[in-house]
N, C-alpha and C. Protein backbone atom coordinates (compact mmCIF):
# COMPACT_ATOMS: atom_id res chain seq x y z
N UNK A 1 -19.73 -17.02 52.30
CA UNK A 1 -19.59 -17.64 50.99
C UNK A 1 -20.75 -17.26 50.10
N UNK A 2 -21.74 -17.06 50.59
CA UNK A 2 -23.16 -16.60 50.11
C UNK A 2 -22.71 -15.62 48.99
N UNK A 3 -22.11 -14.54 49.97
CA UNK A 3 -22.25 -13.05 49.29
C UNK A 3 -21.22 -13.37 48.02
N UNK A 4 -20.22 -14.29 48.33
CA UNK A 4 -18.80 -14.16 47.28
C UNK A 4 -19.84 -14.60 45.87
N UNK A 5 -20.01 -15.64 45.60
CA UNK A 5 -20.57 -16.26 44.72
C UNK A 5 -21.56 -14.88 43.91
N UNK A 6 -22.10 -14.21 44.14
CA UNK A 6 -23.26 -12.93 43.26
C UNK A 6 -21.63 -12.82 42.60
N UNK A 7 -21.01 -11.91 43.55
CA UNK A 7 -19.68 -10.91 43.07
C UNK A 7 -18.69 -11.55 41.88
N UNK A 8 -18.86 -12.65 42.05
CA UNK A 8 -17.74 -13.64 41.45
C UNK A 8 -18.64 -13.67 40.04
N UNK A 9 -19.97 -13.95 40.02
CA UNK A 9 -20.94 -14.10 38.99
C UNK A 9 -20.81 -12.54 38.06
N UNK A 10 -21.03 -11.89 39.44
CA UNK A 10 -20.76 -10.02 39.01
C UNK A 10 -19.83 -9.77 38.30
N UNK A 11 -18.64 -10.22 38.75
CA UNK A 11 -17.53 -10.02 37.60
C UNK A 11 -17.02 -11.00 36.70
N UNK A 12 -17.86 -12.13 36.50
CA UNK A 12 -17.75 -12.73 35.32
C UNK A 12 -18.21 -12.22 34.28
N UNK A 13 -19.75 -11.39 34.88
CA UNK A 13 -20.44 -11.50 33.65
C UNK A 13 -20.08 -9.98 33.22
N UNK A 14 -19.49 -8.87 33.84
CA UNK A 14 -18.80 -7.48 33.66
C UNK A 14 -17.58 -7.98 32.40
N UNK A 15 -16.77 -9.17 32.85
CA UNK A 15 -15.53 -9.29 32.00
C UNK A 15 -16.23 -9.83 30.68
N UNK A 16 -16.93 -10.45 30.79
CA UNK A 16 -17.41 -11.01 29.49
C UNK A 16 -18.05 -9.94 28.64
N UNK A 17 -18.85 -9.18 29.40
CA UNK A 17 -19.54 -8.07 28.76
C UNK A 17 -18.31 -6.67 28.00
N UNK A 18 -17.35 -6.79 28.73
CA UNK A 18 -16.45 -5.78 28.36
C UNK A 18 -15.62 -6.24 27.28
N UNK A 19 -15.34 -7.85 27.16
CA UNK A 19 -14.51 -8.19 26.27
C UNK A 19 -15.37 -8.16 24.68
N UNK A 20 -16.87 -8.55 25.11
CA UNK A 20 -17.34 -8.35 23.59
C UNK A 20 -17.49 -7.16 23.32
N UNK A 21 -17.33 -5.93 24.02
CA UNK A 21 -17.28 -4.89 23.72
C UNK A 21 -15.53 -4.62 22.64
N UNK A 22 -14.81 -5.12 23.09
CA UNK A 22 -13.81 -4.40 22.94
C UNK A 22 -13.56 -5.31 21.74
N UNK A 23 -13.88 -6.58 21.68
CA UNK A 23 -13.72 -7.34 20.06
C UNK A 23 -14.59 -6.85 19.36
N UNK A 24 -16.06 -5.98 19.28
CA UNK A 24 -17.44 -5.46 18.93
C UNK A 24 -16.72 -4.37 18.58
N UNK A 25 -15.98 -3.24 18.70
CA UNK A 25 -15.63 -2.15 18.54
C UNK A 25 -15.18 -2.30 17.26
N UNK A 26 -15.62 -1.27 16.53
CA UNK A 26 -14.98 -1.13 14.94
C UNK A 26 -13.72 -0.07 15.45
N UNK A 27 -12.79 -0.62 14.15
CA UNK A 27 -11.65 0.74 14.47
C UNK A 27 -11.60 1.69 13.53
N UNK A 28 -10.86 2.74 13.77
CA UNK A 28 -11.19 4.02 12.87
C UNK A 28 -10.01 4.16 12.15
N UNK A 29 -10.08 4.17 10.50
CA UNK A 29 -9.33 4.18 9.89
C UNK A 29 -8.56 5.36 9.90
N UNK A 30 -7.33 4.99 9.25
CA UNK A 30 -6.18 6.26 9.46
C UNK A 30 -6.04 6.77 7.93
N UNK A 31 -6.66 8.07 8.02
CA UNK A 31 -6.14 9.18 6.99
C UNK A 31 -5.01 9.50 7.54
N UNK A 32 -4.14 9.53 6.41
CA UNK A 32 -2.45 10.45 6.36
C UNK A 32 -2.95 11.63 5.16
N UNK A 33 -1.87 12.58 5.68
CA UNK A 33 -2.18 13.89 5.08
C UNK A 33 -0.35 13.87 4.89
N UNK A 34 -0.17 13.96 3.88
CA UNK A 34 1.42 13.92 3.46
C UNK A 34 1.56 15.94 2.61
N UNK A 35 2.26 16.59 3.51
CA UNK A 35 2.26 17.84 3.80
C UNK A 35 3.82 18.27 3.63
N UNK A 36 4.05 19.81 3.72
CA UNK A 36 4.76 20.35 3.70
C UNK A 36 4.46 21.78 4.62
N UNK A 37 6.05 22.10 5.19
CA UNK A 37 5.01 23.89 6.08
C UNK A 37 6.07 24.79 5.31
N UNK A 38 5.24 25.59 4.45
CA UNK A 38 3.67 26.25 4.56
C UNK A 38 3.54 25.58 3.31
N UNK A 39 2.21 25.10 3.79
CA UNK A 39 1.38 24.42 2.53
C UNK A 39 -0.38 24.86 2.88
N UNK A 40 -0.59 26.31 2.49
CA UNK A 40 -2.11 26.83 2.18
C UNK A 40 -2.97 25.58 2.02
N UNK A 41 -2.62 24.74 1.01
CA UNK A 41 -3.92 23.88 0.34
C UNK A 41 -4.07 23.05 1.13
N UNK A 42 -2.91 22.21 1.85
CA UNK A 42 -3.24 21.63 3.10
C UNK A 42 -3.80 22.26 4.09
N UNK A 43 -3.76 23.46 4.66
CA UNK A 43 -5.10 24.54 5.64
C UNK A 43 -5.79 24.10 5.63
N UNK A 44 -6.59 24.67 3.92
CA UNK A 44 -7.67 24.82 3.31
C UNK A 44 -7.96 23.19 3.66
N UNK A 45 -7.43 21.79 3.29
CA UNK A 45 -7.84 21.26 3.37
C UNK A 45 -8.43 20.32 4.83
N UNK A 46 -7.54 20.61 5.49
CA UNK A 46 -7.58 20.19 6.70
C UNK A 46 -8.87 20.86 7.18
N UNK A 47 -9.11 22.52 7.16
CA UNK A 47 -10.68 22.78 7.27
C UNK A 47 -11.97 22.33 6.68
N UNK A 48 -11.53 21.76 5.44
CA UNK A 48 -12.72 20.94 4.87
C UNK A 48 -12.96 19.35 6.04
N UNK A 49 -11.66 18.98 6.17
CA UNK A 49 -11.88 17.65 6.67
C UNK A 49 -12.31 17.48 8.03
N UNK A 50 -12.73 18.78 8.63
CA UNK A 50 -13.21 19.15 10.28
C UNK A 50 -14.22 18.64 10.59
N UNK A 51 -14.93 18.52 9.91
CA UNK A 51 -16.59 17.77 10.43
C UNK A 51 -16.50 15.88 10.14
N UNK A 52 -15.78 16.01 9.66
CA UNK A 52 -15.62 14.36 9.42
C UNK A 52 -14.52 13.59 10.35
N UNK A 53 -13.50 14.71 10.85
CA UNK A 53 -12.19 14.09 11.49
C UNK A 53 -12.83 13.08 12.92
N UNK A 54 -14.11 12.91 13.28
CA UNK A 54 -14.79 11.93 14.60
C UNK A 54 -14.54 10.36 13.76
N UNK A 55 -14.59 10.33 12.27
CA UNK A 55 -14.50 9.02 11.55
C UNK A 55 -13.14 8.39 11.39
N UNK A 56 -12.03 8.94 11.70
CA UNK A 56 -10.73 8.56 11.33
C UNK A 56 -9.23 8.77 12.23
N UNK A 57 -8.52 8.28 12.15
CA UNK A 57 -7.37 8.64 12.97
C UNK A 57 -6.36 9.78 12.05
N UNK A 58 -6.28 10.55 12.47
CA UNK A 58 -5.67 11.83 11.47
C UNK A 58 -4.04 11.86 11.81
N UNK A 59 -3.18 11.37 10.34
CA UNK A 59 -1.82 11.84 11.01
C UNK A 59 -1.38 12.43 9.59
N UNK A 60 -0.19 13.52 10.05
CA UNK A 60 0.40 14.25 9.13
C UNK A 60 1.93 13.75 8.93
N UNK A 61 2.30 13.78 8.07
CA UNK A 61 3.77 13.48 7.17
C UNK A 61 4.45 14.35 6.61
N UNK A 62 5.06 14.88 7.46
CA UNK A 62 6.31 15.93 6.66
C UNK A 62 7.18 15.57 5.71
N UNK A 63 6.92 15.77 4.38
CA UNK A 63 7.94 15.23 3.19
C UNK A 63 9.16 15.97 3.34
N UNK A 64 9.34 17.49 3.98
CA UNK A 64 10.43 17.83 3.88
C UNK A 64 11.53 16.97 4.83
N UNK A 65 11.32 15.82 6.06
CA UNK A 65 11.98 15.29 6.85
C UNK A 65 12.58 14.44 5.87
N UNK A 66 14.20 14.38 6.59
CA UNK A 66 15.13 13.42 5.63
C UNK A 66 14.57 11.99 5.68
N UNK A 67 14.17 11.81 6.97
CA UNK A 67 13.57 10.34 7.01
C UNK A 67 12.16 10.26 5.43
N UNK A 68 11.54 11.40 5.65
CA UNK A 68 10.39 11.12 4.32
C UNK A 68 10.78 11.22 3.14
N UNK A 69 12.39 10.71 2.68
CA UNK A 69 12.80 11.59 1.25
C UNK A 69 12.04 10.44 -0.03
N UNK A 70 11.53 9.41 0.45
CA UNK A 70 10.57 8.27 -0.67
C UNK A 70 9.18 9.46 -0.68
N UNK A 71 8.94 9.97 0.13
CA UNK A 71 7.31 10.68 -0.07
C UNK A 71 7.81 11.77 -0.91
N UNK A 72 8.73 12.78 -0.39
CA UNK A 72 10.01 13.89 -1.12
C UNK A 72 9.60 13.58 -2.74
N UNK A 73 10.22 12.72 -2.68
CA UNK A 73 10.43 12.16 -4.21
C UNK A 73 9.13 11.77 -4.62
N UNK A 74 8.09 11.31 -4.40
CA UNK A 74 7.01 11.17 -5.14
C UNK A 74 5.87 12.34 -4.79
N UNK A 75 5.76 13.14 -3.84
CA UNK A 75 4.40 14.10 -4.22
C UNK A 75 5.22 15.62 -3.67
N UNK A 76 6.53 15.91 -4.35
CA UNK A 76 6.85 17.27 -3.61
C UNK A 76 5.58 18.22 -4.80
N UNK A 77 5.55 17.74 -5.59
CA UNK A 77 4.76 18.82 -6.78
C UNK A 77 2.95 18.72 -6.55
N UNK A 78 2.87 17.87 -5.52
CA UNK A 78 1.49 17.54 -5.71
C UNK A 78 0.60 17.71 -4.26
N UNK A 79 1.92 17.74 -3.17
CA UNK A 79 0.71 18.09 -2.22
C UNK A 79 -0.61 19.17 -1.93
N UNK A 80 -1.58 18.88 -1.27
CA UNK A 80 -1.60 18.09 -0.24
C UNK A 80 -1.90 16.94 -0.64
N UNK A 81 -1.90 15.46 -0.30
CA UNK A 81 -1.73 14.02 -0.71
C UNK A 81 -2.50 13.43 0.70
N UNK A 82 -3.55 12.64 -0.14
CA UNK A 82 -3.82 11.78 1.14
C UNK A 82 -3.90 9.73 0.67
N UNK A 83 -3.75 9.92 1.72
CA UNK A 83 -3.84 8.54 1.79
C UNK A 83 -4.89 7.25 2.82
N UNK A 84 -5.55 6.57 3.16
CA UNK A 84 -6.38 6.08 3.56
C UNK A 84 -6.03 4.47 3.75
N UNK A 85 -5.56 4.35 5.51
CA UNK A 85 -5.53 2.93 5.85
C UNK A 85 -4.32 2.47 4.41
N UNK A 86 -3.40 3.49 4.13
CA UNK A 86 -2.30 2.76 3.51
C UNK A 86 -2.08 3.28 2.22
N UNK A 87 -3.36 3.31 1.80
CA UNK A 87 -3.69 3.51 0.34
C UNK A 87 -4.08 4.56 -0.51
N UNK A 88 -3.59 5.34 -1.62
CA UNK A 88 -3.74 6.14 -2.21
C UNK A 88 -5.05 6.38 -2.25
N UNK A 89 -5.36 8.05 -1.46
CA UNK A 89 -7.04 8.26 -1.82
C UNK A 89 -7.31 9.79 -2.70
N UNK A 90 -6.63 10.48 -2.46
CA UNK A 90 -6.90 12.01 -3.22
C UNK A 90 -5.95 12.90 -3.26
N UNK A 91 -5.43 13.51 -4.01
CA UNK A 91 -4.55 14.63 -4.34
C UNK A 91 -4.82 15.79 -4.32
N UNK A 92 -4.14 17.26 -3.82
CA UNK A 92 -4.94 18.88 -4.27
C UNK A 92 -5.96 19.02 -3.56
N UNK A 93 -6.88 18.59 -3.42
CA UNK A 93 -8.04 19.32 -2.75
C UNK A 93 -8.71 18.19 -2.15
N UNK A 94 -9.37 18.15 -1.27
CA UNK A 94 -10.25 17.26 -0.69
C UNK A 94 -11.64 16.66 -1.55
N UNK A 95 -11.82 15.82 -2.14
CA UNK A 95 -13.72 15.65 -2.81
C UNK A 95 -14.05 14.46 -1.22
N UNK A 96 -15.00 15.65 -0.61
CA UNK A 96 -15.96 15.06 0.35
C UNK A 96 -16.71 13.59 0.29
N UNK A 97 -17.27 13.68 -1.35
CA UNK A 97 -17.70 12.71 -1.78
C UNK A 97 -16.84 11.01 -1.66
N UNK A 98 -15.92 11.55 -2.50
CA UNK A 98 -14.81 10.19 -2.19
C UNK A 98 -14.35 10.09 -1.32
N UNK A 99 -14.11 10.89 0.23
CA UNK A 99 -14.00 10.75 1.62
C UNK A 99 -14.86 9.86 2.03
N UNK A 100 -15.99 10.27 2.01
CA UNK A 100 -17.26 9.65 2.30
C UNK A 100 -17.55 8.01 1.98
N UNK A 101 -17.59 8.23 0.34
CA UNK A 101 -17.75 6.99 -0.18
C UNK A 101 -16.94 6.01 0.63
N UNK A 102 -15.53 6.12 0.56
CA UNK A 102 -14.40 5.33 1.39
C UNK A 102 -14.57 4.61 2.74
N UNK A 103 -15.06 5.74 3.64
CA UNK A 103 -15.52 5.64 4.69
C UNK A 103 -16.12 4.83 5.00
N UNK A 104 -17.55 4.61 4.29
CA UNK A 104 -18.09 3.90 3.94
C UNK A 104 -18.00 2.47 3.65
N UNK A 105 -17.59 2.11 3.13
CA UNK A 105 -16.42 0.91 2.33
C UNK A 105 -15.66 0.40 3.82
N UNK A 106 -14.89 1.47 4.26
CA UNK A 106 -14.56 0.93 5.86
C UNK A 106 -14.99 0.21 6.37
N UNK A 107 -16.49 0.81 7.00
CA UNK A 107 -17.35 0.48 7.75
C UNK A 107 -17.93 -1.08 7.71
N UNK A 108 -18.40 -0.42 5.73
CA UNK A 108 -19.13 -2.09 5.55
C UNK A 108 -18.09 -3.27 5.93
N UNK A 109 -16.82 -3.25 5.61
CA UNK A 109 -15.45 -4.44 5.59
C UNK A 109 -15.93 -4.93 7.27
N UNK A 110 -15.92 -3.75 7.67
CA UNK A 110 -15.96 -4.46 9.40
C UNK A 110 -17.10 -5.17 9.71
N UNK A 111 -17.92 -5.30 9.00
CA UNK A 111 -19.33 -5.50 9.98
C UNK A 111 -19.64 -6.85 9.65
């Protein structure tokens, strides 16, 4: 009975330690990249966004899919199009700056 009691303590204090970890964890916001293939400026942009992609969850949106014909209809003339945790963030080209700034803004909300 000796020995049980450490172990039992051992993995109380492991579960407790792991759970404030996992409520402690910030989450990483989701850039959408609303695209078309072949779309160059989306490349181009997606290589700009390489050093930053460790900050965000990265997903792409094919407007040409029948399911995307609401995106179709609003940025066929304008991609590449991004969007951020939902919300309209930049059109055409990437500005690092307003990536950044955003990011930012993320971060602080969580803390």
């Amino acid at each position: 009975m000796h020995l049980v009691l450490p172990r039992t303590l051992h993995r109380t204090k492991s579960s407790a330690h792991l759970l404030r970890r996992l409520f402690s964890q910030k989450y990483l916001p989701t850039l959408t990249l609303f695209t078309k293939d072949p779309c160059p400026l989306c490349d181009e942009a997606k290589e700009v966004l390489e050093p930053y992609k460790h900050r965000y969850i990265f997903l792409q949106v094919d407007i040409t899919l029948p399911e995307n014909k609401v995106w179709w209809d609003r940025y066929k003339y304008d991609i590449p199009v991004f969007h951020l945790n939902g919300q309209f963030l930049m059109m055409h080209r990437v500005s690092t700056s307003l990536l950044e700034k955003r990011l930012a803004e993320v971060d602080e909300e969580q803390q």
